[in-house]
N, C-alpha and C. Protein backbone atom coordinates (compact mmCIF):
# COMPACT_ATOMS: atom_id res chain seq x y z
N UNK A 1 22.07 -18.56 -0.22
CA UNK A 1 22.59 -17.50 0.63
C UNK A 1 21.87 -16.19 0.29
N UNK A 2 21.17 -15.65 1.34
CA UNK A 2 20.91 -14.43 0.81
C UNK A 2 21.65 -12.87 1.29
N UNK A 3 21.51 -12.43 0.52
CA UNK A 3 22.49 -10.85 0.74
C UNK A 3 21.14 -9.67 1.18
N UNK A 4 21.62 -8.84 2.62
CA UNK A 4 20.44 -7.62 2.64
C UNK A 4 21.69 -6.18 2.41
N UNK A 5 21.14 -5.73 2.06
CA UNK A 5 21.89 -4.78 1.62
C UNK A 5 21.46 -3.17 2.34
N UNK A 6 20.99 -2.58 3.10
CA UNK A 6 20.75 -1.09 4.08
C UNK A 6 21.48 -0.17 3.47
N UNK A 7 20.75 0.39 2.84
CA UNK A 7 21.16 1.94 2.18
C UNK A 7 19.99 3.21 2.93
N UNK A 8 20.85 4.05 2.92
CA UNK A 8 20.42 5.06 3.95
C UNK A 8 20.38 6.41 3.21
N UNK A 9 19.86 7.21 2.73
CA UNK A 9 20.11 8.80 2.54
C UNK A 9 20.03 9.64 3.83
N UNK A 10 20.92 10.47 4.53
CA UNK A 10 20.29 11.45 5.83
C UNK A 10 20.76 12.90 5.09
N UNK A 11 20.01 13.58 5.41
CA UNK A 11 20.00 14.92 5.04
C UNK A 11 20.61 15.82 6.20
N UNK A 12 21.38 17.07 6.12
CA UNK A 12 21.50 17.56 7.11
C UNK A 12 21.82 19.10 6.99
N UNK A 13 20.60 19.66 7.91
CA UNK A 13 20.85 21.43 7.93
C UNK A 13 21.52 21.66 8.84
N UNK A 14 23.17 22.66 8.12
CA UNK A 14 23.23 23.04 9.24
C UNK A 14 23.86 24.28 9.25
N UNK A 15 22.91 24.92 10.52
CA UNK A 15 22.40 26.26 10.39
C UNK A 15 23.71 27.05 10.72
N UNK A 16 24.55 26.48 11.67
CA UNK A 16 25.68 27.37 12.02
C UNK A 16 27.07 27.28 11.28
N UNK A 17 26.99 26.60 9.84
CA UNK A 17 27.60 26.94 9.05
C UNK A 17 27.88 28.05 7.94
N UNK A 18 28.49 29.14 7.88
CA UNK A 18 28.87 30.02 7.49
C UNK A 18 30.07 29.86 5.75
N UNK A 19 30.36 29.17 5.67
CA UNK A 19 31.59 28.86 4.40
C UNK A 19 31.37 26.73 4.30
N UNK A 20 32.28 27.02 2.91
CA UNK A 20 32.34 25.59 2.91
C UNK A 20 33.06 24.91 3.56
N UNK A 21 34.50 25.53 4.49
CA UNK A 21 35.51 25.15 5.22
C UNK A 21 34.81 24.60 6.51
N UNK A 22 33.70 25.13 7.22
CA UNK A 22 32.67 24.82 8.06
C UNK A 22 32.63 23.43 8.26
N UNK A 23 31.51 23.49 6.84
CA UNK A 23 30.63 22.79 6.76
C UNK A 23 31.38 21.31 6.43
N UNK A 24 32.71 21.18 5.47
CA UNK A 24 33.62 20.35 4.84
C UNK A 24 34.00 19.44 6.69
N UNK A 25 34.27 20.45 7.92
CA UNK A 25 34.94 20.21 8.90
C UNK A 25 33.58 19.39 9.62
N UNK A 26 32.60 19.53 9.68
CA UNK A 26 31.52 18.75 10.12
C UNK A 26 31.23 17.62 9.14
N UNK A 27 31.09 17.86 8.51
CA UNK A 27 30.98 16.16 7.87
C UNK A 27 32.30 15.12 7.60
N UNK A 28 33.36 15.80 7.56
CA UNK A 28 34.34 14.94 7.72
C UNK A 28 34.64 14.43 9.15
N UNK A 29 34.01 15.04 10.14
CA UNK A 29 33.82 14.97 11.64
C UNK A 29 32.68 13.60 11.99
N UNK A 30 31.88 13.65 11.43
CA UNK A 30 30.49 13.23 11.18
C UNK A 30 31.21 11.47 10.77
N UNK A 31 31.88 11.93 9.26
CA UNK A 31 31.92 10.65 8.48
C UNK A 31 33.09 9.72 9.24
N UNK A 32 34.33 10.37 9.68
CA UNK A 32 35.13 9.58 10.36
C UNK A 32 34.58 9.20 11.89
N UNK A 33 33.64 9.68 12.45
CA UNK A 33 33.08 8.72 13.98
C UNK A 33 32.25 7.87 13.70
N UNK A 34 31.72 7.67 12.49
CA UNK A 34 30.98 6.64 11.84
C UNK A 34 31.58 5.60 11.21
N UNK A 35 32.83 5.80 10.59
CA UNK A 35 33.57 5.07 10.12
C UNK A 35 33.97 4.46 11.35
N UNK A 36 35.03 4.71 12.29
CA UNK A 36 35.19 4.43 13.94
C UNK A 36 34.47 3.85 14.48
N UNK A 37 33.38 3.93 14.16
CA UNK A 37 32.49 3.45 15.19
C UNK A 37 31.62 2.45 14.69
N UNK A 38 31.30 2.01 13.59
CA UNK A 38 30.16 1.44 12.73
C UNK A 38 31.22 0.43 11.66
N UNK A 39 30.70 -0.59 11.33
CA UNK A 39 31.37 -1.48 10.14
C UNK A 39 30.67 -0.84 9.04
N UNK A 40 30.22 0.26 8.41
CA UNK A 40 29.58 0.98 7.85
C UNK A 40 30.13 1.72 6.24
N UNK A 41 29.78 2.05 5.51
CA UNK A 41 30.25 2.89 3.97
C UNK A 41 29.19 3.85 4.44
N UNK A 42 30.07 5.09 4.16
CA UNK A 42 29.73 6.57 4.29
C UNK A 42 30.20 7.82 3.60
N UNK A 43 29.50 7.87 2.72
CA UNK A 43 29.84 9.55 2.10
C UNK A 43 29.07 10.51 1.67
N UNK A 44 29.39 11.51 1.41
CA UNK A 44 28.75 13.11 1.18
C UNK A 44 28.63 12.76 0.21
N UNK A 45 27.32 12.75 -0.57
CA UNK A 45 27.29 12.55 -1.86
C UNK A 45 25.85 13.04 -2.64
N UNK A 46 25.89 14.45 -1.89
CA UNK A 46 25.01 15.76 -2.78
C UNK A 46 25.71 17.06 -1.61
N UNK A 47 24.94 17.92 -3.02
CA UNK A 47 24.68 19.19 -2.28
C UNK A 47 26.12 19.60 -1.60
N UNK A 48 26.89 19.31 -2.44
CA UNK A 48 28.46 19.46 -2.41
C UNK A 48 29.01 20.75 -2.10
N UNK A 49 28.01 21.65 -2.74
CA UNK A 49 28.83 23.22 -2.59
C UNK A 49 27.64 23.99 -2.24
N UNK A 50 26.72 23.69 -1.59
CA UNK A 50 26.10 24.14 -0.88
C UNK A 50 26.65 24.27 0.83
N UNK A 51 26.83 25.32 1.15
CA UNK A 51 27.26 25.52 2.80
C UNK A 51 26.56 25.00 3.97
N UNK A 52 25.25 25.06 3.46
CA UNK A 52 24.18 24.80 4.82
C UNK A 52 23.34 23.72 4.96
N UNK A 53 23.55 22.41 3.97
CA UNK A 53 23.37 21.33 3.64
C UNK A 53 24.39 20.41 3.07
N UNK A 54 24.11 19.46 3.74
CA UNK A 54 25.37 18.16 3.71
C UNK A 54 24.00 17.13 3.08
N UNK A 55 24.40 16.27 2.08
CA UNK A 55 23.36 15.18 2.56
C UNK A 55 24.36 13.65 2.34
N UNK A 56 24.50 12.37 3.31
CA UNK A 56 25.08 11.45 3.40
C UNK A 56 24.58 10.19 2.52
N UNK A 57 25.57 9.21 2.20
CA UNK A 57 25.16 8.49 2.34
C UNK A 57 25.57 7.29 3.26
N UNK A 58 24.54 5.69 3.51
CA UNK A 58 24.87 5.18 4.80
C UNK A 58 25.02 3.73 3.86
N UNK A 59 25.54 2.71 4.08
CA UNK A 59 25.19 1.71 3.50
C UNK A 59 26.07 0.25 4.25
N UNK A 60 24.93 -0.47 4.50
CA UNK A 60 25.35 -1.48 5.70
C UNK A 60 24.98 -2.83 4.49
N UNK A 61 26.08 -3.69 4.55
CA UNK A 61 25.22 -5.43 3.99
C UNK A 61 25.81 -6.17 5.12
N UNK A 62 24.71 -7.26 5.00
CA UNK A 62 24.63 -7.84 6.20
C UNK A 62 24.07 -9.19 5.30
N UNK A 63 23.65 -10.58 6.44
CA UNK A 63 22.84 -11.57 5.90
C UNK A 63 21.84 -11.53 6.63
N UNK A 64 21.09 -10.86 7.04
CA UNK A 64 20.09 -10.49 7.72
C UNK A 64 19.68 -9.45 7.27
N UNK A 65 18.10 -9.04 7.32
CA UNK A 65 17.42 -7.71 6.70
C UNK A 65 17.31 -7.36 8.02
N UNK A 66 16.76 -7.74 8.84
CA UNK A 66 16.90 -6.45 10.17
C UNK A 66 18.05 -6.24 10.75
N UNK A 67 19.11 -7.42 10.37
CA UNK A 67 20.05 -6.62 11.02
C UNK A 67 21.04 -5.59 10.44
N UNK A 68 20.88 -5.64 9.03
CA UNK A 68 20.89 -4.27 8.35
C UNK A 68 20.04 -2.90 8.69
N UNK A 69 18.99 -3.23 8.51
CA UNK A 69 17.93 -1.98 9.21
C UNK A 69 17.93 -1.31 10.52
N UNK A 70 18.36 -2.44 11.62
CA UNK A 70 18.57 -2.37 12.97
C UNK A 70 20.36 -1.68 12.80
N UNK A 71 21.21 -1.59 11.78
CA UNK A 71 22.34 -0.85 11.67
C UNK A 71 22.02 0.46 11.52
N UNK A 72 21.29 0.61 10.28
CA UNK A 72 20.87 2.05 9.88
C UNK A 72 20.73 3.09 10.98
N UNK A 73 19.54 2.72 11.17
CA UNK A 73 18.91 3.03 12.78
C UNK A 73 19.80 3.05 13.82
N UNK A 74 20.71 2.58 13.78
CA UNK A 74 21.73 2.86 15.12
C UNK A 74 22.40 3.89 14.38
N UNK A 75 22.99 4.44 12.92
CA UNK A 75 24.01 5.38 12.64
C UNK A 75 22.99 6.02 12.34
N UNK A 76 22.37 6.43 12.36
CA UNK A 76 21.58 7.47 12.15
C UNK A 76 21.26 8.01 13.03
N UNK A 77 20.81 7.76 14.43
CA UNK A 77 20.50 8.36 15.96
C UNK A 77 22.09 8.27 16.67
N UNK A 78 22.94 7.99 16.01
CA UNK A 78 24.34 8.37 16.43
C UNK A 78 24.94 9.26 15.30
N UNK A 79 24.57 9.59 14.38
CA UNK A 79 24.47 10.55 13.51
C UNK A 79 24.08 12.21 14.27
N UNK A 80 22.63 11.90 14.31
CA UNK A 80 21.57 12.97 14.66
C UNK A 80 22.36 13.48 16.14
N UNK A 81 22.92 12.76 17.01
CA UNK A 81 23.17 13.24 18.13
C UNK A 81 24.30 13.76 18.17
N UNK A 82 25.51 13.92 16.79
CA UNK A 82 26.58 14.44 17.04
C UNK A 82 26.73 15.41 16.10
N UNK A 83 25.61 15.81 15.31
CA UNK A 83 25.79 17.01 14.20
C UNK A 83 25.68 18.43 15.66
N UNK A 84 26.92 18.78 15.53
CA UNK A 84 27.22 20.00 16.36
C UNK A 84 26.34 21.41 15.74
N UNK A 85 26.49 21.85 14.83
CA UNK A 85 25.82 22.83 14.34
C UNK A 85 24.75 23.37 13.22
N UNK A 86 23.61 22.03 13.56
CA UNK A 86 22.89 21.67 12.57
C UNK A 86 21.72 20.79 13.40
N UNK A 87 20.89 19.96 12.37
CA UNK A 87 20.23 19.64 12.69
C UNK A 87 19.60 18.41 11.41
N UNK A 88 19.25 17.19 11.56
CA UNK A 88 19.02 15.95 10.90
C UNK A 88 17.83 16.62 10.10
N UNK A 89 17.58 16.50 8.87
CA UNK A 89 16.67 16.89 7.90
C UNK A 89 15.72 15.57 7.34
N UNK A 90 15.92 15.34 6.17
CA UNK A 90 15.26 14.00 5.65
C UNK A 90 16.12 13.04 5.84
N UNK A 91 15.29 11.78 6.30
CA UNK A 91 16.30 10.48 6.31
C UNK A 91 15.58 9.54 5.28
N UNK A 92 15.87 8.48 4.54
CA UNK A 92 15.14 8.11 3.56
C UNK A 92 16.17 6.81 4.01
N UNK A 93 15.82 5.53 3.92
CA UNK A 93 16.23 3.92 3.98
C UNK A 93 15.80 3.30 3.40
N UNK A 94 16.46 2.10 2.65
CA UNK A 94 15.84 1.17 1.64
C UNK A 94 16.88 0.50 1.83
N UNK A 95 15.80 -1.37 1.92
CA UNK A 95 16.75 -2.68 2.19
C UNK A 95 16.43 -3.46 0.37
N UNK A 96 17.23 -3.95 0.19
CA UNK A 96 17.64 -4.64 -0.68
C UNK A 96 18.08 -6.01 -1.10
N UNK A 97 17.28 -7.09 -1.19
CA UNK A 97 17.63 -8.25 -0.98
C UNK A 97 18.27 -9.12 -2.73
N UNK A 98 19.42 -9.75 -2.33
CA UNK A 98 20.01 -10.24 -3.37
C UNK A 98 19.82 -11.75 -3.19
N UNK A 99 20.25 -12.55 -3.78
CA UNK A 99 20.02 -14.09 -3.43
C UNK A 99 19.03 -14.56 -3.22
N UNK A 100 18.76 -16.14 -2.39
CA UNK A 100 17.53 -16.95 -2.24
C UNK A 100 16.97 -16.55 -1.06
């Protein structure tokens, strides 16, 4: 049996954040329509107290490597299209294979 495992970093500026109350309200915005919407693991996990950068993480397993990758790639351009006051920065992906 083999295991693929889709881990995702996305980065995100965003410019029309002003405080951390903002910025806290967009990614918890962000992380619960992904959760909703995606069989997906998702959390903020840098750049915590920084206001004008969020950066995520994404992480899909699957028994398939593209169809892990082919996940990523879907939350990520459903990501990018709902950051309201900002804008998608670095995205970084790496698949991971466990088993035979």
């Amino acid at each position: 049996m083999t295991i693929a495992i889709g881990a995702a970093r996305v980065g995100l500026y965003l410019e029309g954040s002003f405080s951390l109350k903002d910025k806290r309200k967009v990614v918890r915005s962000i992380t619960q329509r992904v959760r909703n919407q995606f069989n997906v693991g998702i959390a903020e996990v840098e750049d915590l107290d920084d206001q004008r950068v969020a950066t995520l993480a994404v992480v899909c397993v699957s028994n398939s490597s593209a169809h892990a990758d082919e996940m990523l790639a879907t939350v990520i351009r459903f990501i990018e299209s709902r950051v309201e006051i900002g804008v998608l920065a670095e995205v970084e992906t790496e698949l991971i294979h466990l088993g035979g």
